[in-house]
Protein backbone atom coordinates (compact mmCIF):
# COMPACT_ATOMS: atom_id res chain seq x y z
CA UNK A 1 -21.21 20.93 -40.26
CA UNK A 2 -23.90 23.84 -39.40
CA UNK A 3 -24.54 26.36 -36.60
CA UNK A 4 -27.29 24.57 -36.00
CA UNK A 5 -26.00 20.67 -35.78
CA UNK A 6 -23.13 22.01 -33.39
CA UNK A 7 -25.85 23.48 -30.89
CA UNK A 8 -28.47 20.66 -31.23
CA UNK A 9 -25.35 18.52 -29.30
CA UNK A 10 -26.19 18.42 -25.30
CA UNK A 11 -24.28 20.84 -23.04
CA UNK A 12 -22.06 17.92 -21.54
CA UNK A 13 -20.41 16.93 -24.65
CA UNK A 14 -20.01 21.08 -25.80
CA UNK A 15 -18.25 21.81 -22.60
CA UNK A 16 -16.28 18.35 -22.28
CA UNK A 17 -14.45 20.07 -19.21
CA UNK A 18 -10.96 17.78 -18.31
CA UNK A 19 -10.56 18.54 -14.76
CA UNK A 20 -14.15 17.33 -14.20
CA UNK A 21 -13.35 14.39 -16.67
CA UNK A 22 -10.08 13.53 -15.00
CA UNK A 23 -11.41 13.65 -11.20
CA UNK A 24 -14.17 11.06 -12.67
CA UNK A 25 -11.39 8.77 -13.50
CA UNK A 26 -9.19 9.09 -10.28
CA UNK A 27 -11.96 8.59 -7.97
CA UNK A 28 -12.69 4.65 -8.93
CA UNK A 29 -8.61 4.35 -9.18
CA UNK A 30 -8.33 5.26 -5.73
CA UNK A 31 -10.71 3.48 -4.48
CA UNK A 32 -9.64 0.88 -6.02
CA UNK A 33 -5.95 1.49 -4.90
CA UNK A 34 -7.17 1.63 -1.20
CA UNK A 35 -8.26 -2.09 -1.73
CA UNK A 36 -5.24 -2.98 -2.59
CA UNK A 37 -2.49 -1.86 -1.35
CA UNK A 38 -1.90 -2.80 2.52
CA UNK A 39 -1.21 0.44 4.47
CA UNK A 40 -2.88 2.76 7.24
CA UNK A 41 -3.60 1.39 10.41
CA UNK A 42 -5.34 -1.25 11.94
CA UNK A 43 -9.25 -2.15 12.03
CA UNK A 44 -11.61 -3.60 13.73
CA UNK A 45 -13.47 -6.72 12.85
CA UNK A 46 -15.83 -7.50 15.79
CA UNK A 47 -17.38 -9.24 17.78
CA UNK A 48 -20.18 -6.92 17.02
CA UNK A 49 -22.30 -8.82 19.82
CA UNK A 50 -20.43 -6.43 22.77
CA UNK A 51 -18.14 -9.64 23.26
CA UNK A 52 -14.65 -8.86 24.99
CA UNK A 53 -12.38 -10.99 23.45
CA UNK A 54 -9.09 -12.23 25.47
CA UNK A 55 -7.28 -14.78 23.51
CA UNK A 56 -6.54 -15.57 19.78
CA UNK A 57 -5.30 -19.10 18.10
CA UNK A 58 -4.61 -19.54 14.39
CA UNK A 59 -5.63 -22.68 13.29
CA UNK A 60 -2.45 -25.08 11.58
CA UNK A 61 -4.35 -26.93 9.09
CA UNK A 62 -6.14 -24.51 7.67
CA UNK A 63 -4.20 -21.59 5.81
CA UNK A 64 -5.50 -18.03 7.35
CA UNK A 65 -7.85 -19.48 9.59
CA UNK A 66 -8.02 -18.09 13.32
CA UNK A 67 -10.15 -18.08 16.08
CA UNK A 68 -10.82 -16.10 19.08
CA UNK A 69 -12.38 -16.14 22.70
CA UNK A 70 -14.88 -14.17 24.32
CA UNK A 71 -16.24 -13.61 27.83
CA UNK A 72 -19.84 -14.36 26.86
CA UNK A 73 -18.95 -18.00 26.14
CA UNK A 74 -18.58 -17.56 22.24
CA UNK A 75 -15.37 -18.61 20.32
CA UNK A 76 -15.46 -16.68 17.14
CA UNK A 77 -14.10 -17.46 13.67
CA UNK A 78 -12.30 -15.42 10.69
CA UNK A 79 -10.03 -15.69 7.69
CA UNK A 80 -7.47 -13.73 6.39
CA UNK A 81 -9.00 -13.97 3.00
CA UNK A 82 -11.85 -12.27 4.00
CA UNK A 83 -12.11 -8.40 5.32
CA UNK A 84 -15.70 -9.67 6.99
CA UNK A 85 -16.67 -9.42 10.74
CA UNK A 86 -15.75 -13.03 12.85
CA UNK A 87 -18.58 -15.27 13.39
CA UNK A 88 -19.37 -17.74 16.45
CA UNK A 89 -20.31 -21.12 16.79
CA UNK A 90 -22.39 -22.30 19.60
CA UNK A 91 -22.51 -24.61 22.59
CA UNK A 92 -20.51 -23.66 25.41
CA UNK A 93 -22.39 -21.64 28.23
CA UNK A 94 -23.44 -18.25 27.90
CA UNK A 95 -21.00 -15.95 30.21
CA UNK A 96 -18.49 -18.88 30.29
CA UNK A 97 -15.28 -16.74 29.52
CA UNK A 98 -13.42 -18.58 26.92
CA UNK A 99 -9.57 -18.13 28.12
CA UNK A 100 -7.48 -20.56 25.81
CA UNK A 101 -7.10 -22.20 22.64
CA UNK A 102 -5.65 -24.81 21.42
CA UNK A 103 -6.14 -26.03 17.52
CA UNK A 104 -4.76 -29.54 17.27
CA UNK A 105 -1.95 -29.66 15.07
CA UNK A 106 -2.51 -32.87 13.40
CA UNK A 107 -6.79 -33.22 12.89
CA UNK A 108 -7.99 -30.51 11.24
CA UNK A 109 -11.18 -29.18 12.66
CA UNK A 110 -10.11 -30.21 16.05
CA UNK A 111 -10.08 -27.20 18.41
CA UNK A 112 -10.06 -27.24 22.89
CA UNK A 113 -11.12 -24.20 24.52
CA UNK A 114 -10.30 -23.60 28.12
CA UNK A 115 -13.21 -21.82 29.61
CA UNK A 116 -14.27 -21.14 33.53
CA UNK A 117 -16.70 -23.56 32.90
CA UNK A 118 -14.70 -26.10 31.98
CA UNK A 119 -13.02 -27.71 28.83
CA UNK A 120 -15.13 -27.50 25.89
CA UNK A 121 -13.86 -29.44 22.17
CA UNK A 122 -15.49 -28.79 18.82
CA UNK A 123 -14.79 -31.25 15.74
CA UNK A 124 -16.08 -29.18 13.04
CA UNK A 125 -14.21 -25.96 13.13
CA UNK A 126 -15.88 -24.30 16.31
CA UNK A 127 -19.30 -24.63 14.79
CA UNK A 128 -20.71 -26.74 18.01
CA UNK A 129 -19.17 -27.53 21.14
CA UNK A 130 -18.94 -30.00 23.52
CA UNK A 131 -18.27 -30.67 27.42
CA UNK A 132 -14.99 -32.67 27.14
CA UNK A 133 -12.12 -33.48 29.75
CA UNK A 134 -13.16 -35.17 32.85
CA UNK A 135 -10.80 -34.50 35.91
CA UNK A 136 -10.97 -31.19 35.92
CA UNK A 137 -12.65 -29.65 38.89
CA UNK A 138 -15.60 -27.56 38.12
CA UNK A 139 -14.37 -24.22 38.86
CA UNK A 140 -11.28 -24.30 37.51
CA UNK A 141 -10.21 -22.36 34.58
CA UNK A 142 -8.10 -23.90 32.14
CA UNK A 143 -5.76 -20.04 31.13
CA UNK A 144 -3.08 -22.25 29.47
CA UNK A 145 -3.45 -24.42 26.99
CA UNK A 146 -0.57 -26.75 25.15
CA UNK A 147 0.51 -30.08 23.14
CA UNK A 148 3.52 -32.16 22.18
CA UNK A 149 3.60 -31.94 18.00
CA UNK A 150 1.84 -35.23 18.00
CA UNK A 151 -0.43 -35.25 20.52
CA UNK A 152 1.16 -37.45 23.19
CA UNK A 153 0.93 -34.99 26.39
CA UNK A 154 -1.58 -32.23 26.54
CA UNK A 155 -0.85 -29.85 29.67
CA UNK A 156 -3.31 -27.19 31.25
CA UNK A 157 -2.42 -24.70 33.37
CA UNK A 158 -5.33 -23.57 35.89
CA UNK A 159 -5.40 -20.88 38.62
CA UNK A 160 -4.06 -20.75 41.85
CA UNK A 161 -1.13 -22.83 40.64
CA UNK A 162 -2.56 -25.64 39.52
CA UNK A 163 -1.28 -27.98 36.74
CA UNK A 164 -3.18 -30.52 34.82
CA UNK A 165 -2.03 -32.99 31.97
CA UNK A 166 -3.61 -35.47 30.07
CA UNK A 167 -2.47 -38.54 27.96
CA UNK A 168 -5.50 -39.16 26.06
CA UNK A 169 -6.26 -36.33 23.78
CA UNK A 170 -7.69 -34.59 26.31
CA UNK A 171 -10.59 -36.89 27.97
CA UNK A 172 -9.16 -37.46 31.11
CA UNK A 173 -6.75 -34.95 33.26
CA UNK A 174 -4.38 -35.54 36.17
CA UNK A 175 -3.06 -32.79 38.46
CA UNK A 176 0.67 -32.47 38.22
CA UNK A 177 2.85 -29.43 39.23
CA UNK A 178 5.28 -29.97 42.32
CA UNK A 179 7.63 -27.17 42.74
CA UNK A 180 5.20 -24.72 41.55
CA UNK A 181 4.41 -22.24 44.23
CA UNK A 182 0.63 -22.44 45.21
CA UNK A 183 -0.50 -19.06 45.13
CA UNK A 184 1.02 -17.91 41.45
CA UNK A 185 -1.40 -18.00 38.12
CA UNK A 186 -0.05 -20.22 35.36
CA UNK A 187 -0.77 -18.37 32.08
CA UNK A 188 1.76 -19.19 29.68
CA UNK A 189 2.53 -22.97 28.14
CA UNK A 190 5.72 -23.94 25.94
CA UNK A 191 6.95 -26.67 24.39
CA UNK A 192 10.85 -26.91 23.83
CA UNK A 193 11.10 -29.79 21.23
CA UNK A 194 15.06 -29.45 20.72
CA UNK A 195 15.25 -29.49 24.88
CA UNK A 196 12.37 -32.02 25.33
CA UNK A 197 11.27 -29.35 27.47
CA UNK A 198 7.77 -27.60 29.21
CA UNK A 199 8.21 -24.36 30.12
CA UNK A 200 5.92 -22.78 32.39
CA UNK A 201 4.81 -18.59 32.74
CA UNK A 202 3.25 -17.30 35.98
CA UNK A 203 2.11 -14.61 37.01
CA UNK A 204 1.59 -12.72 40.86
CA UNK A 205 4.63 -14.92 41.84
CA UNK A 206 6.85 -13.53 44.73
CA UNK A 207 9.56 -15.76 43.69
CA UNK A 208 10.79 -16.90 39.89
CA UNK A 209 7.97 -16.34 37.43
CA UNK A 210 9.44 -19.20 34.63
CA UNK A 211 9.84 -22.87 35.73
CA UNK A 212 10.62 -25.78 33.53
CA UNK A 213 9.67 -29.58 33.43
CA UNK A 214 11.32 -32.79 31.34
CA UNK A 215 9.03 -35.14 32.80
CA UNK A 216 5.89 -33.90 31.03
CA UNK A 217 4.89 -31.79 34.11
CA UNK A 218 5.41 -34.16 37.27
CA UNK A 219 7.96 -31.69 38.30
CA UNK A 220 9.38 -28.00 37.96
CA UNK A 221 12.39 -26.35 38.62
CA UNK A 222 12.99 -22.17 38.03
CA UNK A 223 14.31 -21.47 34.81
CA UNK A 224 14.45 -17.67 35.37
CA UNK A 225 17.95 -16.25 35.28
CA UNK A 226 18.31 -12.93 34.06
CA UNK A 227 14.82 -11.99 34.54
CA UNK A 228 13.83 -9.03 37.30
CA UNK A 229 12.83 -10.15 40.51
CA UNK A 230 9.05 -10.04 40.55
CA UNK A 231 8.95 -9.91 36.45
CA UNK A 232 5.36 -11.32 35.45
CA UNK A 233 5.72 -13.88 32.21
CA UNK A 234 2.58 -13.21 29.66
CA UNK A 235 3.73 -14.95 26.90
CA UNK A 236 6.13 -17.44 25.76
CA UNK A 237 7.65 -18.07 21.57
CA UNK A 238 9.87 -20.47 20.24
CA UNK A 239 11.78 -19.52 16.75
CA UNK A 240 13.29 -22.76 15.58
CA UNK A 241 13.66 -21.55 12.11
CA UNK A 242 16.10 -18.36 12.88
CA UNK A 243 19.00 -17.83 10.08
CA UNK A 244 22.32 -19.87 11.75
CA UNK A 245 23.98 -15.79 10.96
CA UNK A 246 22.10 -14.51 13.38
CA UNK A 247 22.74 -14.72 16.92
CA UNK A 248 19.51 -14.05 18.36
CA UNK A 249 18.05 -16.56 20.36
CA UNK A 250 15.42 -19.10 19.89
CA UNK A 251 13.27 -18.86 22.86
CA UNK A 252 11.59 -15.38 23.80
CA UNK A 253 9.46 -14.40 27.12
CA UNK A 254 6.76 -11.74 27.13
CA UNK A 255 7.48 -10.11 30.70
CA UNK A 256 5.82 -7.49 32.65
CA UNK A 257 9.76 -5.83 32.28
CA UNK A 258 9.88 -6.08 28.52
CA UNK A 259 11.05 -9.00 26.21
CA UNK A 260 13.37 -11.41 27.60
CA UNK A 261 15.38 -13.66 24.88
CA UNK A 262 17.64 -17.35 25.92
CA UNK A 263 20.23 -18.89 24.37
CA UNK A 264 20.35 -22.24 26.38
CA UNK A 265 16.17 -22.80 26.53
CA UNK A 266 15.99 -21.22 29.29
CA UNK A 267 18.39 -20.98 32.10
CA UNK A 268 19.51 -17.54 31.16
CA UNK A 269 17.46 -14.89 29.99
CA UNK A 270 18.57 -11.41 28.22
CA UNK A 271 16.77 -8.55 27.68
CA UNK A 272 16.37 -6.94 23.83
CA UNK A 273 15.86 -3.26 24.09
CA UNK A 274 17.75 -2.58 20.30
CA UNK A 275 14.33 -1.14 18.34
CA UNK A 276 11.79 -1.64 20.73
CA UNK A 277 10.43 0.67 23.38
CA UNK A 278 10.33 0.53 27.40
CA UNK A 279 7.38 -1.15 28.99
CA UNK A 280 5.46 -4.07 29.33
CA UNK A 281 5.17 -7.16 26.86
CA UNK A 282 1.98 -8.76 27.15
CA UNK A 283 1.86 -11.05 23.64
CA UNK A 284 4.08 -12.88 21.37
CA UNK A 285 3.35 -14.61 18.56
CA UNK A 286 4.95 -16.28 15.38
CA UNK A 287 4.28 -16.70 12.00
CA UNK A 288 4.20 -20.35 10.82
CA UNK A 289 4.74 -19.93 7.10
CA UNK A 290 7.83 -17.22 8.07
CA UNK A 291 9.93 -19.14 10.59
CA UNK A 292 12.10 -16.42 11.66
CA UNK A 293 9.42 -14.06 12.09
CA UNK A 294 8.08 -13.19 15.27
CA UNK A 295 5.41 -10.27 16.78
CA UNK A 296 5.67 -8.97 20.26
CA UNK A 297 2.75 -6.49 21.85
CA UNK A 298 4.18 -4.11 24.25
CA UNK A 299 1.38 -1.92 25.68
CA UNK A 300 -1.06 -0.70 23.04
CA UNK A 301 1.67 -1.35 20.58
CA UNK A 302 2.96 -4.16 17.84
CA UNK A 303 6.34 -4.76 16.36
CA UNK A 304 7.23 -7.76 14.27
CA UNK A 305 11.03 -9.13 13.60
CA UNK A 306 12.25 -11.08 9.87
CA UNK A 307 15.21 -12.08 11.25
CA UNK A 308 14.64 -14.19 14.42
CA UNK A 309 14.50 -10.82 16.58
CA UNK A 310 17.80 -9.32 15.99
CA UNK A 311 15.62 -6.06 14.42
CA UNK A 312 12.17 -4.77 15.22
CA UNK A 313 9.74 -2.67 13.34
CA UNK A 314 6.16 -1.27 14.55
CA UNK A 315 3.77 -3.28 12.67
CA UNK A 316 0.99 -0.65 12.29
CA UNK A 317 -0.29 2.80 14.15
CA UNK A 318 -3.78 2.77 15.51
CA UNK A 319 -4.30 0.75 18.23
CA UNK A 320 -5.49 2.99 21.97
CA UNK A 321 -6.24 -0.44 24.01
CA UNK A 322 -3.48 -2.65 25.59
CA UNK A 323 -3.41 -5.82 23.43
CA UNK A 324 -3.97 -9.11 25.56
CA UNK A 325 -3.76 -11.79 22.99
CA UNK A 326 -2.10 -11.51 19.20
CA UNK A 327 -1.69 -14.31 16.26
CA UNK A 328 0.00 -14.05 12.90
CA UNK A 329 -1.60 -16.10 9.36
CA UNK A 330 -0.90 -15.96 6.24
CA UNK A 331 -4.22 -16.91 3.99
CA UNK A 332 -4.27 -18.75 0.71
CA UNK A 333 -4.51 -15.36 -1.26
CA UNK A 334 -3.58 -12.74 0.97
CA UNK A 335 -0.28 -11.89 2.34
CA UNK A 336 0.53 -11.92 6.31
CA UNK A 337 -1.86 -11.03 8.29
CA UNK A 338 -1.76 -10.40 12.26
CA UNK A 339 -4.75 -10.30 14.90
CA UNK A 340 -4.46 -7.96 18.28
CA UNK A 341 -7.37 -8.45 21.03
CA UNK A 342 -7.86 -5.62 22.05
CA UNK A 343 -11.57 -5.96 23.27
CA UNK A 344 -12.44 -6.38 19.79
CA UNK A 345 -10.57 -8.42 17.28
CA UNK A 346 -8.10 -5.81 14.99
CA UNK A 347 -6.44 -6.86 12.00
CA UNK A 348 -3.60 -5.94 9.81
CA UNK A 349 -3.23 -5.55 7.15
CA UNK A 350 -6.79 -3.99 7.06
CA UNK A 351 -8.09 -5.39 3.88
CA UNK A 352 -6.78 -7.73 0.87
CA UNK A 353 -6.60 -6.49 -2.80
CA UNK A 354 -9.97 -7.09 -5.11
CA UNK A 355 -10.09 -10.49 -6.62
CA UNK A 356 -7.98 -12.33 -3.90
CA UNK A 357 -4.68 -11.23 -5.33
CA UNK A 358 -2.00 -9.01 -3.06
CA UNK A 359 -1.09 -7.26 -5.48
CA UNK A 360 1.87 -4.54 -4.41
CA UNK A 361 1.08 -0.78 -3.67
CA UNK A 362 3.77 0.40 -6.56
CA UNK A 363 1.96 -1.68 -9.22
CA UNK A 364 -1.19 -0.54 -8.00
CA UNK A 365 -0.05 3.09 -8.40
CA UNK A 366 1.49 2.83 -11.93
CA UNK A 367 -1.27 1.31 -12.92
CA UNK A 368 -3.33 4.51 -11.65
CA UNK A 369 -0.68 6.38 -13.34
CA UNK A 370 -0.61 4.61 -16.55
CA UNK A 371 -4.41 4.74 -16.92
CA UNK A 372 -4.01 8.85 -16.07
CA UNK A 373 -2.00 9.28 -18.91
CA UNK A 374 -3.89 7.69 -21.10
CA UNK A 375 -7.11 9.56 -20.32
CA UNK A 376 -5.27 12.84 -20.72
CA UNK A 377 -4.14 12.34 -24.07
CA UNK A 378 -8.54 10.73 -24.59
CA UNK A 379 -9.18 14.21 -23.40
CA UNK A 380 -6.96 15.99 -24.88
CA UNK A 381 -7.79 14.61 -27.79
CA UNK A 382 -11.30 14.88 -27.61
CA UNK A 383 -11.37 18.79 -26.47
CA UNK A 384 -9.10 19.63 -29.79
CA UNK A 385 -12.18 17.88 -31.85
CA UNK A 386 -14.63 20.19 -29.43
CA UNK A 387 -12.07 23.13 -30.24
CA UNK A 388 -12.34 21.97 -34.14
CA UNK A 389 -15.83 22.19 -34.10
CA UNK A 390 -16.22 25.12 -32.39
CA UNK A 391 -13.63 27.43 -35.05
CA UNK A 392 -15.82 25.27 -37.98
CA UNK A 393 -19.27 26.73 -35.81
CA UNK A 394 -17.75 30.02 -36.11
CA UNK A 395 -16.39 30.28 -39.25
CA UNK A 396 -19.72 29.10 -40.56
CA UNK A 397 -21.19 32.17 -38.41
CA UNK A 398 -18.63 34.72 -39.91
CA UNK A 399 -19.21 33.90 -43.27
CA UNK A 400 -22.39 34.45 -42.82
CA UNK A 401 -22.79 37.17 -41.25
CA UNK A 402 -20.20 39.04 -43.11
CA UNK A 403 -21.42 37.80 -46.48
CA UNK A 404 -22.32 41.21 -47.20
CA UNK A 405 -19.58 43.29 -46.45
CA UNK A 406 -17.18 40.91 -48.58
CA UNK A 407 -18.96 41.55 -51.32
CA UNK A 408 -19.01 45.25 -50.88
CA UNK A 409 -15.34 44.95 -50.25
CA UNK A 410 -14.95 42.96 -53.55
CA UNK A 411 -16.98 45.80 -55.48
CA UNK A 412 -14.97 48.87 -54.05
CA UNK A 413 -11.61 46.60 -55.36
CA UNK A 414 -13.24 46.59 -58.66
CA UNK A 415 -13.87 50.29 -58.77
CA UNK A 416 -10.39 51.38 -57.28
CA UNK A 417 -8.98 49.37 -60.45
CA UNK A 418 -10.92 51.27 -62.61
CA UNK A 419 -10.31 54.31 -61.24
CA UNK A 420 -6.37 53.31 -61.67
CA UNK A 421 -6.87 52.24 -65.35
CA UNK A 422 -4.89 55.01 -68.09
CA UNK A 423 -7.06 56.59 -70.55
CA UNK A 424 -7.49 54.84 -73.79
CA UNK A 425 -4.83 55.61 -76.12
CA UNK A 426 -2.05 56.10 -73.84
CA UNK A 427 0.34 52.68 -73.14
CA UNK A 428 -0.47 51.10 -69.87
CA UNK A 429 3.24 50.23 -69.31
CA UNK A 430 5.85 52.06 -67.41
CA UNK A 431 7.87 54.48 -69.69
CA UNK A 432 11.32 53.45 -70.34
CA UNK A 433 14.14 54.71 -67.84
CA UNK A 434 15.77 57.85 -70.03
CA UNK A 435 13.57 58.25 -72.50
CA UNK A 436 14.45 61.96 -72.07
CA UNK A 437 17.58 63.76 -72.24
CA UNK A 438 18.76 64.91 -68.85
CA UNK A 439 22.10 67.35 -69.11
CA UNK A 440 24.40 66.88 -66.00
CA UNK A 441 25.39 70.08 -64.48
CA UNK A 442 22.07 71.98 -66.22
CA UNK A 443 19.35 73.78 -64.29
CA UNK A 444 16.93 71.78 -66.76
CA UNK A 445 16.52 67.76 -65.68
CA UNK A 446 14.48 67.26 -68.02
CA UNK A 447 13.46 64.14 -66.38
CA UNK A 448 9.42 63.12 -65.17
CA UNK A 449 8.59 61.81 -61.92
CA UNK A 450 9.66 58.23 -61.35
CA UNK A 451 12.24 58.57 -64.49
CA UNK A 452 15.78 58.69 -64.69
CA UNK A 453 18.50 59.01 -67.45
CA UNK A 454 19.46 55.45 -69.66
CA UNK A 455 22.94 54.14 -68.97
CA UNK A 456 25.42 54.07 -71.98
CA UNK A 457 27.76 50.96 -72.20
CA UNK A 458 29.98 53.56 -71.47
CA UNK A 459 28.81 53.99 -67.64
CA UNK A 460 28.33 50.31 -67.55
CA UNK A 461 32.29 49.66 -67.51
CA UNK A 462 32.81 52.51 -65.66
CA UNK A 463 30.72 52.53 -62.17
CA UNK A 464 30.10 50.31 -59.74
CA UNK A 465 26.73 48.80 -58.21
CA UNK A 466 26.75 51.92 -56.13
CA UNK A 467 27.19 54.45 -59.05
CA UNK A 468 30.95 55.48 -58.43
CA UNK A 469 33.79 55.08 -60.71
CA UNK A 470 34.86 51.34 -60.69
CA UNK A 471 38.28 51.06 -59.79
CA UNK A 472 41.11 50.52 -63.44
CA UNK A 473 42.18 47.22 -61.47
CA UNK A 474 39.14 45.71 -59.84
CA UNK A 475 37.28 46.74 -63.20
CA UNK A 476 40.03 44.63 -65.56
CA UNK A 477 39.89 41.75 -62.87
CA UNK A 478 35.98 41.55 -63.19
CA UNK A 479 35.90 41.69 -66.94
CA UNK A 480 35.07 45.61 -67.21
CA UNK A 481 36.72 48.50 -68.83
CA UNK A 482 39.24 48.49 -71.57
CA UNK A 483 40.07 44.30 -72.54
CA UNK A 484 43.72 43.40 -71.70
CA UNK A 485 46.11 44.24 -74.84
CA UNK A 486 46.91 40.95 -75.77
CA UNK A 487 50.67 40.30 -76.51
C-alpha cells in the first residue's frame, strides 16, 4: 500500500465517521418501529369531504370492516387492515343526515341506514343505495336501528317517541310503542336474547329513560331502577360472553350520569365508578371476536374492559371532541382496533405493522437492538481497517522521509565502534580478575581500574556470597571448609 493509493480513496470512506454511520442505521429502524408497534394516541382518518360523522357500525361478516354516517348524506367505509382515509358510496340524498346503522348479521353486504330522509338499504357493501321501507312517514328519522339474530323483527326508533317495527326485512313498517311517553327521543335499541327482551333508551324524558318490551315492541314497561331521576340513556351493550368468575353484569347503559350495569336484564341498574372517571357516557361498544370486552366513551374520553367490566383502562390519549358514536373490529391481520366519531372518524390503534403482520413493540425493539449491535461491531470493524491503513500511510511516510537520517545514524554507529576498537597488538578481551598482586593492609593496591584481586580456593571455603567469613557450621553443612573426619 502507498501514500498515494491511501489518498486517491474518496473522503467518505477515509473519514468512515460511526456516529454519522450509526444515526444512518437508526433512522429507517425507527421508522420502521413506529409502523409497528401500536402506541401514541389516536388519529384521524376522515371524512376529508368536511362530513360530520355521528354514528359508527362494524360490519359482522366481514372481519375489520366498519362503516360510518355523515350529515351530508354519505355513509363511509374503512378497514382495520388499512391505515387509509374512509371512502363513501353513493345514493342517498345530499344533506340527508345518516343517523343509524344496521349491518345485517346473516347476508353479508346487507347494510340499513336510518337517515332524515328516510330508510335507505345497500346490497353491495354501501357502494349504492336505495329508498327502502315503506310505512315510514316522510319526516321521520329513523335514530335507532336493531334486529333479532335472524332477522325475524327489525325495530326503529324515530323522534318524538315514535316506534316502528317491521316483519319483513325491512320493506314494510308498523308503528308500535304504547307506554312510551310521547314527547321523549328514542335513541338507543337492544336486544336481550337470554330475556327475549327489547330494551329501549330515551332521551329528554321527564320520567324513566329505559323501558322494555317481550312482545316485539307492541308494548313497554320502565325498566329503570337504580338509574337517577332524569338520567338520559345514549347507549345500550350486552356482554353474553363474561367469565362465570366474574360478577359483573351482562347488560350495561350509557347514561347522561355515567355507566349503569344490571344483573337481572334490566330491572335494577348499578352504577360502576371502580376505574372510570365522573361524567357523562355517551357510547358503548363491544368487541365481537373478544366477548368479554367492552368500550365505554365518557366525554372526550375511551376506556375498554377484558373482563366483562369488572376493570377499566383508558384506551388511548388524544382525543379534544366529545365522542358520539364508537365501534370495536378486529381485521384479518391487524389486532383490535376501535373507531370514536368525533366529527371525524379516529382510530386506534393508529396504524398496523408493515406487511400486515402485528407484530409486538418488544420484538420490534430487539430487533432494532440486535441490528445496532451488529452494525457497531461492522463499524468497528471497518474503522480499525481505516486505522490500519492510516499507521501503514504513515509508516510509509516516515520511512521515507527519514530515510536519510537512518542512514546517518547507521554511519555514526559504525564510527563510534571504531573509535572503541583497541590498538592492534593489544588483546581485545577483558584482563583477568587479579592478574596483579594486591597486598591487604598496603598503601600500594596495585590493582587497575575495573580489576580486582583472584580468589584462592582458600577464600572460596571460607566467605560467603557477601564476602564475610562463612560460618564453621553452616560452611560443613553446605559442603565447605575442612571435610568431616570420617570415623
Amino acid at each position: 500500500m502507498t501514500y498515494a493509493r491511501v489518498f486517491r480513496r474518496p473522503l467518505w470512506r477515509r473519514l468512515r465517521l460511526a456516529p454519522l454511520a450509526t444515526l444512518a442505521l437508526l433512522v429507517p429502524l425507527l421508522l420502521l418501529a413506529g409502523c409497528g408497534t401500536q402506541v401514541g394516541s389516536w388519529r384521524l382518518i376522515g371524512p376529508t369531504d368536511g362530513a360530520h360523522v355521528y354514528t359508527l357500525a362494524a360490519d359482522p361478516t366481514v372481519a375489520g370492516l366498519i362503516y360510518a354516517g355523515g350529515d351530508n348524506g354519505a355513509v363511509y367505509r374503512g378497514l382495520a387492515d388499512q391505515t387509509g382515509n374512509v371512502a363513501s358510496g353513493e345514493g342517498i340524498p345530499s344533506g340527508a343526515a345518516v343517523a343509524s346503522l344496521l349491518p345485517d348479521p346473516a347476508r353479508a353486504g346487507v347494510v340499513l341506514a336510518g337517515t332524515s330522509a328516510g330508510i335507505y338499504r345497500t346490497d353491495d357493501y354501501g357502494d349504492t343505495w336505495s329508498r327502502y321501507g315503506a310505512g315510514l312517514p316522510a319526516q321521520a328519522t329513523a335514530l335507532a336501528l336493531a334486529a333479532t339474530p335472524d332477522d325475524a323483527t327489525l325495530l326503529a326508533g324515530a323522534d318524538h317517541g315514535a316506534v316502528y317495527r317491521s316483519a319483513d326485512d325491512g320493506a314494510h313498517w308498523t308503528r308500535v310503542g304504547a307506554g312510551l311517553p310521547s314527547q321523549a327521543t328514542p335513541v338507543t335499541l337492544a336486544w336481550d336474547a337470554p330475556a327475549n327482551l327489547w330494551l329501549l333508551g330515551l332521551n329528554d324524558a321527564t320520567g324513566p329513560a329505559l323501558y322494555a318490551s317481550a312482545d316485539d315492541g307492541q308494548s313497554w314497561t320502565p325498566h329503570a331502577t337504580g338509574l337517577p331521576s332524569g338520567a338520559q340513556v345514549n347507549a345500550l351493550a350486552l356482554v353474553s360472553g363474561a367469565p362465570s368468575s366474574t360478577p359483573s353484569p351482562a347488560l350495561f347503559a350509557a347514561t347522561s350520569s355515567g355507566l349503569f350495569t344490571s344483573a337481572d336484564s334490566g330491572q335494577s341498574w348499578s352504577h360502576i365508578g371502580g376505574g372510570l372517571p365522573a361524567g357523562s357516557a355517551l357510547a358503548l361498544t363491544t368487541l365481537r371476536q373478544q366477548p368479554t370486552w367492552l368500550y365505554v366513551a365518557i366525554d372526550s374520553g375511551v376506556y375498554r374492559s377484558t373482563d366483562g367490566g369488572a376493570r377499566w383502562q383508558v384506551v388511548a390519549p388524544g382525543l379534544t371532541t366529545n365522542v358520539q358514536g364508537l365501534v370495536a373490529t378486529q381485521g384479518k391481520t391487524s389486532g383490535p382496533v376501535v373507531y370514536a366519531a368525533v366529527g371525524q372518524v379516529a382510530r386506534y390503534p393508529t396504524g398496523i405493522p408493515s406487511g400486515g403482520t402485528n407484530v409486538p413493540s418488544w420484538v420490534v425493539f430487539g430487533f432494532i437492538l440486535v441490528i445496532l449491535v451488529g452494525g457497531g461491531y461492522v463499524i468497528s470493524r471497518r474503522s480499525r481497517r481505516f486505522g490500519y491503513a492510516m499507521g501503514a500511510m504513515r509508516n510509509e511516510a516516515n520511512t521515507g522521509r527519514a530515510a536519510d537520517e537512518a542512514e546517518r545514524w547507521r554511519r555514526e554507529r559504525r564510527e563510534h565502534n571504531e573509535r572503541q576498537r583497541p590498538p592492534a597488538g593489544v588483546a581485545s578481551g577483558p584482563t583477568p580478575r587479579g592478574s596483579e598482586s594486591r597486598r591487604v593492609g598496603g598503601d600500594e593496591r596495585g590493582e587497575q581500574r575495573g580489576q580486582g584481586r583472584v580468589l584462592t580456593p582458600s577464600d572460596l571455603t571460607s566467605r560467603g556470597n557477601t564476602g564475610a567469613p562463612a560460618n564453621p557450621t553452616k560452611a560443613a553443612q553446605n559442603g565447605h571448609g575442612k571435610p568431616k573426619q570420617r570415623k
